[in-house]
PDB file of N, CA and C in Angstrom:
ATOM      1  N   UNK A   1      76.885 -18.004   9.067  1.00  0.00           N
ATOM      2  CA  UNK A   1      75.605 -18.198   8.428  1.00  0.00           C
ATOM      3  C   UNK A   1      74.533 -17.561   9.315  1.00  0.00           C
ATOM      4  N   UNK A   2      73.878 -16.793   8.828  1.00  0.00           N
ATOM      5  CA  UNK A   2      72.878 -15.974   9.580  1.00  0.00           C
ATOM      6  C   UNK A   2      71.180 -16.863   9.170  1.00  0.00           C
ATOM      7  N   UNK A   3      70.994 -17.002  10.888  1.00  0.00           N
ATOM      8  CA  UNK A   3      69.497 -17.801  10.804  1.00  0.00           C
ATOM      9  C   UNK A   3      68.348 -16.659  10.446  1.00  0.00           C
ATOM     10  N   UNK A   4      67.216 -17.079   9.725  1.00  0.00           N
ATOM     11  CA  UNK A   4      66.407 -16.599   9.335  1.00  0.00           C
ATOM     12  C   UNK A   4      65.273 -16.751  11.057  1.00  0.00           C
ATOM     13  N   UNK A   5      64.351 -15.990  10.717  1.00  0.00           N
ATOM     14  CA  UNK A   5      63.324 -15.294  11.856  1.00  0.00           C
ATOM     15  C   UNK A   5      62.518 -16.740  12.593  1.00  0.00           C
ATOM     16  N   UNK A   6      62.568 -17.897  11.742  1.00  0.00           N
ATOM     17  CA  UNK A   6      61.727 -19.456  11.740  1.00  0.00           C
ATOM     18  C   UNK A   6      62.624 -20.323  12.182  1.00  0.00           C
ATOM     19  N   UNK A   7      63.842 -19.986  12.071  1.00  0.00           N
ATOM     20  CA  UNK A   7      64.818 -21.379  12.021  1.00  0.00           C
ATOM     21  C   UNK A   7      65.206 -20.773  13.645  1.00  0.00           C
ATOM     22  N   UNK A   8      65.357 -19.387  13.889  1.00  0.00           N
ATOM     23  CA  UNK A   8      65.765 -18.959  15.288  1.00  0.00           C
ATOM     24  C   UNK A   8      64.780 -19.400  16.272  1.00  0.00           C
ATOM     25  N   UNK A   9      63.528 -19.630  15.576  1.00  0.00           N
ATOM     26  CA  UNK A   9      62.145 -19.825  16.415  1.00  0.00           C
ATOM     27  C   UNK A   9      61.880 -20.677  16.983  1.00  0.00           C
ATOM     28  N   UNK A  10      62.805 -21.470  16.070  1.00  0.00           N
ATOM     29  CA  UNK A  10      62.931 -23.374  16.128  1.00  0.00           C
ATOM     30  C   UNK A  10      63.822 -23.590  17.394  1.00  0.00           C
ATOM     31  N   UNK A  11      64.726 -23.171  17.070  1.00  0.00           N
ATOM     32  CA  UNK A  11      65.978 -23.170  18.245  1.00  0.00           C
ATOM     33  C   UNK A  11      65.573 -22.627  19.702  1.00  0.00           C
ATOM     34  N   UNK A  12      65.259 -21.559  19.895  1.00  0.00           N
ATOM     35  CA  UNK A  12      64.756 -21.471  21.059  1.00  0.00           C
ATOM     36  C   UNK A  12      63.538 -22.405  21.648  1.00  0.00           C
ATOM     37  N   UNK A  13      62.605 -22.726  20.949  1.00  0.00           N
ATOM     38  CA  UNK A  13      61.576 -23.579  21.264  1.00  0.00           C
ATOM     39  C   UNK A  13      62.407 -24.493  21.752  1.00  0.00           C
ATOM     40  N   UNK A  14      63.202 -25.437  20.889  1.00  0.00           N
ATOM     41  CA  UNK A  14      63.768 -26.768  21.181  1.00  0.00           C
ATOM     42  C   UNK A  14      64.807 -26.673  23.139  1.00  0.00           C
ATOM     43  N   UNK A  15      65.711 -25.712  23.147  1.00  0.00           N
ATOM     44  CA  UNK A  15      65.944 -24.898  23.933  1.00  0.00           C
ATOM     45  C   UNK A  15      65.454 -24.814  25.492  1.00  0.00           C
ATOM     46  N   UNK A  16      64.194 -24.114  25.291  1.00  0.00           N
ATOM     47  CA  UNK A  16      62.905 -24.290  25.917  1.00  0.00           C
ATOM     48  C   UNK A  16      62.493 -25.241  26.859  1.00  0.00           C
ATOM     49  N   UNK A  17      62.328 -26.807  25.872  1.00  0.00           N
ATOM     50  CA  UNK A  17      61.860 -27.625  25.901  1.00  0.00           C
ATOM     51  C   UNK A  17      62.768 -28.736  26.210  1.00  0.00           C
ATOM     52  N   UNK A  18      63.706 -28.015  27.207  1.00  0.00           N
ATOM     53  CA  UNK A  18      64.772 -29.237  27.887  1.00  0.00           C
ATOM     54  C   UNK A  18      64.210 -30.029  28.957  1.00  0.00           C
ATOM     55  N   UNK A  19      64.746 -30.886  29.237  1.00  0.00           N
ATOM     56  CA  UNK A  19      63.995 -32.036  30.713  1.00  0.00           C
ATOM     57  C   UNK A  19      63.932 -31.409  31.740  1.00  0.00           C
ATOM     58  N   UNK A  20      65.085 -30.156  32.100  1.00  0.00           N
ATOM     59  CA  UNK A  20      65.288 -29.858  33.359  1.00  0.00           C
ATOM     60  C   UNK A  20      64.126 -28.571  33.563  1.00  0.00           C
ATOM     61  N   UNK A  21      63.614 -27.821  32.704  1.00  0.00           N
ATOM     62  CA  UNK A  21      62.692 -26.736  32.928  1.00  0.00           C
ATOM     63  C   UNK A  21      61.619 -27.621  33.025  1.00  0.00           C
ATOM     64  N   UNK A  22      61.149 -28.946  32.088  1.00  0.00           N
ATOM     65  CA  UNK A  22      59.914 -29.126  32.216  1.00  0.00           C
ATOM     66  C   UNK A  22      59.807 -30.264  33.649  1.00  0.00           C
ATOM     67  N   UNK A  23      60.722 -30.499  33.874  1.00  0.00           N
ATOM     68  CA  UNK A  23      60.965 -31.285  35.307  1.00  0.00           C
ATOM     69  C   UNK A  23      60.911 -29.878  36.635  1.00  0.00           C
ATOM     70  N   UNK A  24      60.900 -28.540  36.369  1.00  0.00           N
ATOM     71  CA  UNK A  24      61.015 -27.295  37.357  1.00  0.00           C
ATOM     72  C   UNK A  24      59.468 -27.174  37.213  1.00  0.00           C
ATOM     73  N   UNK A  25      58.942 -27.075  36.204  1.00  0.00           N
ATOM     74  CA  UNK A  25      57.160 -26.386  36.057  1.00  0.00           C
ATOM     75  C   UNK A  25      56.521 -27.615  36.413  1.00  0.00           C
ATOM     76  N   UNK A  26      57.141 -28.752  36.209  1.00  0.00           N
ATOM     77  CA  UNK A  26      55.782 -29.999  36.512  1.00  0.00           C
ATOM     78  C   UNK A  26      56.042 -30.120  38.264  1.00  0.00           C
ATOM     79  N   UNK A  27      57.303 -29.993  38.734  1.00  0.00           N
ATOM     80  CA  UNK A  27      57.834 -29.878  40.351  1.00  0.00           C
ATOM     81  C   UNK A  27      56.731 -28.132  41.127  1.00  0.00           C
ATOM     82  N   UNK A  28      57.331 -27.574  40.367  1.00  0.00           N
ATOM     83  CA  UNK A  28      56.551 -25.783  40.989  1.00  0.00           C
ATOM     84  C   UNK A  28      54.695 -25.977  41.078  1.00  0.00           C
ATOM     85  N   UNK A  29      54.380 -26.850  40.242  1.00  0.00           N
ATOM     86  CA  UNK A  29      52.911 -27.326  40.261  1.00  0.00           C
ATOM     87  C   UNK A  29      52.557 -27.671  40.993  1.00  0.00           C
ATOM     88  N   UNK A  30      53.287 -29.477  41.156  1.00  0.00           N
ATOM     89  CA  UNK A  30      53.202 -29.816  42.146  1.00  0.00           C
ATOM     90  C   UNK A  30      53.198 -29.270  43.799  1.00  0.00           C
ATOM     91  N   UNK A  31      54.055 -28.448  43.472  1.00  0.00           N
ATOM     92  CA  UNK A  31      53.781 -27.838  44.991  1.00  0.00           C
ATOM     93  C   UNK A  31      53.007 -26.995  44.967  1.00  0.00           C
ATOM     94  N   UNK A  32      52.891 -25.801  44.532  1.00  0.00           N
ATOM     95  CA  UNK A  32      51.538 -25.166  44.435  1.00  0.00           C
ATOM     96  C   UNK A  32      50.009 -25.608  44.513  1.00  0.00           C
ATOM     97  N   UNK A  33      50.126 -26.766  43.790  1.00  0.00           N
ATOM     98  CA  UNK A  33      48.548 -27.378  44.112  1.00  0.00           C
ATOM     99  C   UNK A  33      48.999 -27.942  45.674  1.00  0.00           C
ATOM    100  N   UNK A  34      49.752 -28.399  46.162  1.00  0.00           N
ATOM    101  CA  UNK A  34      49.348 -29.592  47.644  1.00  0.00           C
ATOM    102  C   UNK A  34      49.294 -27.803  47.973  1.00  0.00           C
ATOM    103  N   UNK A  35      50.270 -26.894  48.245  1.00  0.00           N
ATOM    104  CA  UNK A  35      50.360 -25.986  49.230  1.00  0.00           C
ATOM    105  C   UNK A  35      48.613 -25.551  49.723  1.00  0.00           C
ATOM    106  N   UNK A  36      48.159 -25.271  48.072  1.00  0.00           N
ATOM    107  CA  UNK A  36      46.696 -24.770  48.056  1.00  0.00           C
ATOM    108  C   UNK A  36      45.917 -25.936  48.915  1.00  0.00           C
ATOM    109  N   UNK A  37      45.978 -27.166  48.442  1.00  0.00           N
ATOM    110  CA  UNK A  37      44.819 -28.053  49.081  1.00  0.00           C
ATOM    111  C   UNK A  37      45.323 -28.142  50.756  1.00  0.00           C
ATOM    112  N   UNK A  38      46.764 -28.164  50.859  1.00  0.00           N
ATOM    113  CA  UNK A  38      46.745 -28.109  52.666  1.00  0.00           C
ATOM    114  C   UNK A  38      46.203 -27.032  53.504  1.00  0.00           C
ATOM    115  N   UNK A  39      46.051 -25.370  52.209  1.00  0.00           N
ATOM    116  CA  UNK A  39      45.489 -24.345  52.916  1.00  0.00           C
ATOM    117  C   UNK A  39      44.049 -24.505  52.654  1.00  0.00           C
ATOM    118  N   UNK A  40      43.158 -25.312  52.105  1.00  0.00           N
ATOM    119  CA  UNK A  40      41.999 -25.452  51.987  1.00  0.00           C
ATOM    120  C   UNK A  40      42.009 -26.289  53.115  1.00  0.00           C
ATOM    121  N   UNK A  41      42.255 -27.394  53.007  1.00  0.00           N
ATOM    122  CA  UNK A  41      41.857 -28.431  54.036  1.00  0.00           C
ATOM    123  C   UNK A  41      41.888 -27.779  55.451  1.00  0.00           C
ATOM    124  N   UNK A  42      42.909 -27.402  55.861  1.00  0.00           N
ATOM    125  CA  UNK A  42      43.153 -26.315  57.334  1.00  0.00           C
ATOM    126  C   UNK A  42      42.270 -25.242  57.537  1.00  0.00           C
ATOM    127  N   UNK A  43      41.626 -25.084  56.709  1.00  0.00           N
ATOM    128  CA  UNK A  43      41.019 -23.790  57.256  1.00  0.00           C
ATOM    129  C   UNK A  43      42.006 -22.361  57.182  1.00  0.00           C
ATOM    130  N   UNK A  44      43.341 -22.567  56.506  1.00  0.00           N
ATOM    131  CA  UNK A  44      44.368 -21.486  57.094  1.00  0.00           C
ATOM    132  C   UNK A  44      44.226 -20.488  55.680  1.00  0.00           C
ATOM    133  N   UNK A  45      43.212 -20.172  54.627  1.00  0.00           N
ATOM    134  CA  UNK A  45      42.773 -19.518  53.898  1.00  0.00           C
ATOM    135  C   UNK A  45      42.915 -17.981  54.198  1.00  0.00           C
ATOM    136  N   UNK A  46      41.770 -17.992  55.484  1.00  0.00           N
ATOM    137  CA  UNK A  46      41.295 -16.881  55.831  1.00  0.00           C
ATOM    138  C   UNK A  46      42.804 -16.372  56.492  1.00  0.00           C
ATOM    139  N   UNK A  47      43.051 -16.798  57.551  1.00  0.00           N
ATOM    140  CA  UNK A  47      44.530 -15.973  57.897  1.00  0.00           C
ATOM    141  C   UNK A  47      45.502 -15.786  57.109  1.00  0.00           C
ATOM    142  N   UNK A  48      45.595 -16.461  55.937  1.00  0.00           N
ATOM    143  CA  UNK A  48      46.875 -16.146  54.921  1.00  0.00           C
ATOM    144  C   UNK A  48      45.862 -14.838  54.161  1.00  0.00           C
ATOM    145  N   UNK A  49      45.120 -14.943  53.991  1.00  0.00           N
ATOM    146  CA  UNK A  49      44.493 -13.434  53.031  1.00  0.00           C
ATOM    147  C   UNK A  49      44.267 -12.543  54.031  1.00  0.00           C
ATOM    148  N   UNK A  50      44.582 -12.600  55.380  1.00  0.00           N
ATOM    149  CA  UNK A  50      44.388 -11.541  56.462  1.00  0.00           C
ATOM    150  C   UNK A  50      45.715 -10.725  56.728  1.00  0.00           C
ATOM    151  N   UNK A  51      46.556 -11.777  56.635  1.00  0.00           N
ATOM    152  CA  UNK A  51      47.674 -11.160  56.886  1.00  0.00           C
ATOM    153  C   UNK A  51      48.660 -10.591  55.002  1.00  0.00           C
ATOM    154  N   UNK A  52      48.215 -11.280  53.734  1.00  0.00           N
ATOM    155  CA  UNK A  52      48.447 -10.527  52.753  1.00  0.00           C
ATOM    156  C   UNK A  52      47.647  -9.495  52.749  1.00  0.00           C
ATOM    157  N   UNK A  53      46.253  -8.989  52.798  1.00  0.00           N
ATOM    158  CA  UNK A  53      46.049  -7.856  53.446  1.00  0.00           C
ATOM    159  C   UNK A  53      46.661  -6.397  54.300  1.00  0.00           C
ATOM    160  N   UNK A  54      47.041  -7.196  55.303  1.00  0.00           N
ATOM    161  CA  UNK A  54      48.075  -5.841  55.880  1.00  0.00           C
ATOM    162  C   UNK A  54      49.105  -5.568  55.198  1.00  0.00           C
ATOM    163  N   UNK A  55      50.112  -6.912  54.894  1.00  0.00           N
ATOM    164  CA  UNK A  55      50.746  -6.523  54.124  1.00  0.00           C
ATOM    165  C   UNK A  55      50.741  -5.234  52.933  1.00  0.00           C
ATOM    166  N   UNK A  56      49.741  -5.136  52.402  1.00  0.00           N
ATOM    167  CA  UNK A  56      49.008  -4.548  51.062  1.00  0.00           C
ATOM    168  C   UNK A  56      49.219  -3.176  51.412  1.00  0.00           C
ATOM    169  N   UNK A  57      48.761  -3.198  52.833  1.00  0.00           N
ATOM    170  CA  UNK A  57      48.183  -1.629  53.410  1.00  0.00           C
ATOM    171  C   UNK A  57      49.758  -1.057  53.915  1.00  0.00           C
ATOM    172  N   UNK A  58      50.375  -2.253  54.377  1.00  0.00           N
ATOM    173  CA  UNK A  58      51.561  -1.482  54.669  1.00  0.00           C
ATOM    174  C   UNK A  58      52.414  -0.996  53.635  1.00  0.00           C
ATOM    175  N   UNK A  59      52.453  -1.814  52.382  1.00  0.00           N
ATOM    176  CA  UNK A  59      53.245  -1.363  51.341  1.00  0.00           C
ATOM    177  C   UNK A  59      52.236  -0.166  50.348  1.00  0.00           C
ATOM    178  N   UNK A  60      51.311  -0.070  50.653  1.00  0.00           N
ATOM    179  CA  UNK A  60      50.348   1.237  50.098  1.00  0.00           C
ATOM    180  C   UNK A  60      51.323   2.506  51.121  1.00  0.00           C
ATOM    181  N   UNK A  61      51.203   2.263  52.136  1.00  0.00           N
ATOM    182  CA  UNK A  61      51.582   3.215  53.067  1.00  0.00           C
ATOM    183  C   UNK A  61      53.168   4.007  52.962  1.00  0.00           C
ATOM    184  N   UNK A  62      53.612   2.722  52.640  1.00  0.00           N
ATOM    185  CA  UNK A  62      55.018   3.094  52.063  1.00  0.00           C
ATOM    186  C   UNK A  62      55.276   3.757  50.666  1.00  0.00           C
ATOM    187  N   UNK A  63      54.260   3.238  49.998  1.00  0.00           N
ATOM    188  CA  UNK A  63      53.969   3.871  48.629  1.00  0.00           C
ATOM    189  C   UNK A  63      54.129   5.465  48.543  1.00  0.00           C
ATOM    190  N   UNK A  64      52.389   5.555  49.376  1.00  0.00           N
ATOM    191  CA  UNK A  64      52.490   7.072  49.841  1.00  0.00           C
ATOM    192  C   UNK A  64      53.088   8.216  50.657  1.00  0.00           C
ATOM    193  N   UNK A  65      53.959   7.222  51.350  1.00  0.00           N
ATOM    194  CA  UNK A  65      54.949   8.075  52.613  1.00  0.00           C
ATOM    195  C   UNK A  65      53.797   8.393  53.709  1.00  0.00           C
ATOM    196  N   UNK A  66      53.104   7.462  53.648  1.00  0.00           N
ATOM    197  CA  UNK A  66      52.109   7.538  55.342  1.00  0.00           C
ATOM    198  C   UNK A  66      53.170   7.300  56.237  1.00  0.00           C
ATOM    199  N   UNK A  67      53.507   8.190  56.964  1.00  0.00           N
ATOM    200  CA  UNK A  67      54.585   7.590  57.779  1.00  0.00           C
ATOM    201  C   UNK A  67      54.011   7.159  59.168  1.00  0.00           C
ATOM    202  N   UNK A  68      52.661   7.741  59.589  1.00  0.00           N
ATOM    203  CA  UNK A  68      52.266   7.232  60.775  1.00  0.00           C
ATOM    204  C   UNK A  68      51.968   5.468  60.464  1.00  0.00           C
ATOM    205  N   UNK A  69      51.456   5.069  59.637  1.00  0.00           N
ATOM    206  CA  UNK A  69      50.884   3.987  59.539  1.00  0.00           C
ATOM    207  C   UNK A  69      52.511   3.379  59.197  1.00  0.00           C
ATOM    208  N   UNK A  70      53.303   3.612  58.507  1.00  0.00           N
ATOM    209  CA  UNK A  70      54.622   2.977  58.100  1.00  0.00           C
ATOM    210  C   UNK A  70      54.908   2.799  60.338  1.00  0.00           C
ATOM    211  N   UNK A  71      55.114   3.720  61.053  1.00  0.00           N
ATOM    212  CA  UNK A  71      55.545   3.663  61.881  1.00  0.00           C
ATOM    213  C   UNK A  71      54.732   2.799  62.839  1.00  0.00           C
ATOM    214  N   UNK A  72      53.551   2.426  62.829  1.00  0.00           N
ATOM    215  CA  UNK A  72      52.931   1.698  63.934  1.00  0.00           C
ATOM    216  C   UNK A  72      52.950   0.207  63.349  1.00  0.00           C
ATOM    217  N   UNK A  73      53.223  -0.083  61.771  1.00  0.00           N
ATOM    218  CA  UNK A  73      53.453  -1.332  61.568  1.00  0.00           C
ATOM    219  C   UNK A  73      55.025  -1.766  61.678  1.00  0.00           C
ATOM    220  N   UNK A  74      56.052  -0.830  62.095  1.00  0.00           N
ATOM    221  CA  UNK A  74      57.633  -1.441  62.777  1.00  0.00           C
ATOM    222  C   UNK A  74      57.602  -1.476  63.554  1.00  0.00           C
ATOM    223  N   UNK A  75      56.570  -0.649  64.469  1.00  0.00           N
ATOM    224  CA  UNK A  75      56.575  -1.182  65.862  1.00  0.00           C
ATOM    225  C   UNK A  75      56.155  -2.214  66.222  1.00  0.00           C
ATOM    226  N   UNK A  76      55.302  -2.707  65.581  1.00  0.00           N
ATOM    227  CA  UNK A  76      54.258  -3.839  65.695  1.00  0.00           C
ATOM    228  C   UNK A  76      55.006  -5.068  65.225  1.00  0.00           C
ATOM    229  N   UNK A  77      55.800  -4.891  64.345  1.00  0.00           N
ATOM    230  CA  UNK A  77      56.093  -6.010  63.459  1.00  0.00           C
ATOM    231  C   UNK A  77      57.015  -7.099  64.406  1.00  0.00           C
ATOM    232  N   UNK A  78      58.125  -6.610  65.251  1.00  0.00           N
ATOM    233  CA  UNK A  78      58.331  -8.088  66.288  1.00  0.00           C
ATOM    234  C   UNK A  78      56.778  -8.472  66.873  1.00  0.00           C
ATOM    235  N   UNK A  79      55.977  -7.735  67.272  1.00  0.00           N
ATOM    236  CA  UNK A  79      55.373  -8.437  67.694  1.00  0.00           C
ATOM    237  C   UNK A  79      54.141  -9.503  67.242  1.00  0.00           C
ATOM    238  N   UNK A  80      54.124  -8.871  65.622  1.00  0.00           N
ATOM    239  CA  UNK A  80      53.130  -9.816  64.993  1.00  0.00           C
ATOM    240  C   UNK A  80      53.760 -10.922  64.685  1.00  0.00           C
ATOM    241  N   UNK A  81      55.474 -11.034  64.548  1.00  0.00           N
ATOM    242  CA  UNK A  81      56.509 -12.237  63.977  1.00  0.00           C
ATOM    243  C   UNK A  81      56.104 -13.187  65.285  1.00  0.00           C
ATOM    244  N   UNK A  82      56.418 -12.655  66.403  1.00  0.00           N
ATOM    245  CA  UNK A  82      55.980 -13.846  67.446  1.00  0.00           C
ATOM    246  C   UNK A  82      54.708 -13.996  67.751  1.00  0.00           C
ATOM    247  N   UNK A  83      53.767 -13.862  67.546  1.00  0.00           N
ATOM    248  CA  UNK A  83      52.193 -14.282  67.164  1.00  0.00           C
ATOM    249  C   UNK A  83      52.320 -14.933  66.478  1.00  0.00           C
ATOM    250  N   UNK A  84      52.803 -14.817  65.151  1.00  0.00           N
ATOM    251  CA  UNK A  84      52.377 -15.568  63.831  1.00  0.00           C
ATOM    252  C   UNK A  84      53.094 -17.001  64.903  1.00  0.00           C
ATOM    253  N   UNK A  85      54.273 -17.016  65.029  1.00  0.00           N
ATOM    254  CA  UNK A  85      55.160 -18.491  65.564  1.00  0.00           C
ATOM    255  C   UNK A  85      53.897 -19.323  66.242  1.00  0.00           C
ATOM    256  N   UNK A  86      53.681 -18.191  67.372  1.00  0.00           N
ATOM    257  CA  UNK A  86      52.599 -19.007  68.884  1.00  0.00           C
ATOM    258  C   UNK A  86      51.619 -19.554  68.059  1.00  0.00           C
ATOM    259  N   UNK A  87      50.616 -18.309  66.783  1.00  0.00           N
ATOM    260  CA  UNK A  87      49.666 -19.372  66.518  1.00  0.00           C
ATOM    261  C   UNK A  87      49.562 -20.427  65.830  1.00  0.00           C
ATOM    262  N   UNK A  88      50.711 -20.648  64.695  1.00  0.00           N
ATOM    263  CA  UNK A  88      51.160 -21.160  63.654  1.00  0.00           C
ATOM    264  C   UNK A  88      51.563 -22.803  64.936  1.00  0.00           C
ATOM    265  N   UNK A  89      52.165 -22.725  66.119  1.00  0.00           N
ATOM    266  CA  UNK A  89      52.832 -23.980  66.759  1.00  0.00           C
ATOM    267  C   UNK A  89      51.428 -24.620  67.503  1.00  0.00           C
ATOM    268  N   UNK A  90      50.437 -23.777  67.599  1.00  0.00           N
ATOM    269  CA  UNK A  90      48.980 -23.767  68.005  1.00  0.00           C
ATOM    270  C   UNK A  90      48.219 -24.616  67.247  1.00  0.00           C
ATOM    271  N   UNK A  91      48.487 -24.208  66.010  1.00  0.00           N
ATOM    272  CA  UNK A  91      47.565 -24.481  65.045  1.00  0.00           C
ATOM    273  C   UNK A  91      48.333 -26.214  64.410  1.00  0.00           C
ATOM    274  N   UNK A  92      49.464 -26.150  64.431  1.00  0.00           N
ATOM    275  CA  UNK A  92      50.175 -27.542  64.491  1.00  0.00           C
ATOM    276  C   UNK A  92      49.492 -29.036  65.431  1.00  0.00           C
ATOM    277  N   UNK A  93      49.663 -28.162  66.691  1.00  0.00           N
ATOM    278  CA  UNK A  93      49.102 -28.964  68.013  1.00  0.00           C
ATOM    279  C   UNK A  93      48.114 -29.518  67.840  1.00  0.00           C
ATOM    280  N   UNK A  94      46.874 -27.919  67.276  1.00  0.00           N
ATOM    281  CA  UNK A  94      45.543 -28.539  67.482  1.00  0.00           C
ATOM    282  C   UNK A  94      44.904 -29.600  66.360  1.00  0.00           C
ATOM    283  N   UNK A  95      46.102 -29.616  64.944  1.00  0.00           N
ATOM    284  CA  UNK A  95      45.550 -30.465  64.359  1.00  0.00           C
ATOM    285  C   UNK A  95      46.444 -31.955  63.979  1.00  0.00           C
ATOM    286  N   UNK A  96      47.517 -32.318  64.878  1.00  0.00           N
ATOM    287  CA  UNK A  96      47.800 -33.404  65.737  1.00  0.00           C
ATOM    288  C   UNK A  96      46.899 -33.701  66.746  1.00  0.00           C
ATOM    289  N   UNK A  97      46.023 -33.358  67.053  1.00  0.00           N
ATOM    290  CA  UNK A  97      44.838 -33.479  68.047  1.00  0.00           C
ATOM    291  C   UNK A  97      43.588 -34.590  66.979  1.00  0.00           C
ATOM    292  N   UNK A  98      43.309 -33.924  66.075  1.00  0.00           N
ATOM    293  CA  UNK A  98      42.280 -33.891  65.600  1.00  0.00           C
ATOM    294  C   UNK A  98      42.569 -34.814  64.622  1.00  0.00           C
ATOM    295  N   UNK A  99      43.881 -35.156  64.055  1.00  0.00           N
ATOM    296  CA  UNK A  99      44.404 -36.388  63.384  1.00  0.00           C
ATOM    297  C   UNK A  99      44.395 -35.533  61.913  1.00  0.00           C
ATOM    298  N   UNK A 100      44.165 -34.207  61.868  1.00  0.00           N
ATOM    299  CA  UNK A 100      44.241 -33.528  60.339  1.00  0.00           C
ATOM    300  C   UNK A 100      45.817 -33.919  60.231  1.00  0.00           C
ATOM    301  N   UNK A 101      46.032 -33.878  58.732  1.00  0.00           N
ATOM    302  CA  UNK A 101      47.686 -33.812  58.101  1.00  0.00           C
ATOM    303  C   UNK A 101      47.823 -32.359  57.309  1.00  0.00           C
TER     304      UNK A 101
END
């Protein structure tokens, strides 16, 4: 029996609308909003759009086959991974200090 264009429409909707997807989007929310309000509350805004930034420039670079700029961000890159750690265990410390969560 071949479904018509409405009755297929039906089926996928219903489909759709299982416990376990709407239990994944109401969970993915949930975290998305705390993630946002812990990066508001911290102050850690500005360094997450500093460092998606380079990011940007490095994958522009790669885009275009800049290879100087491709090459001074692999050189760089152990050393920005252990920065990010130091300031990131920094930034932990200082706000166990300050009683922030």
């Amino acid at each position: 029996m071949m479904m018509n264009f409405f009755e297929l429409q039906t089926e996928t909707i219903k489909a759709m609308l299982d416990w376990r997807i709407s239990l994944e989007i109401l969970l993915t929310g949930v975290a998305v909003f705390s993630l946002c309000q812990f990066l508001r509350r911290t102050d850690t805004l500005k360094t997450i759009s500093g460092i998606l930034f380079a990011l940007l420039i490095f994958l522009i670079a790669r885009l275009l086959n800049l290879r100087g700029i491709v090459w001074i961000y692999s050189c760089l890159s152990p050393v920005i991974m252990i920065a990010l750690i130091i300031i990131t265990l920094y930034f932990i410390d200082t706000y166990k200090k300050w009683g922030i969560r």
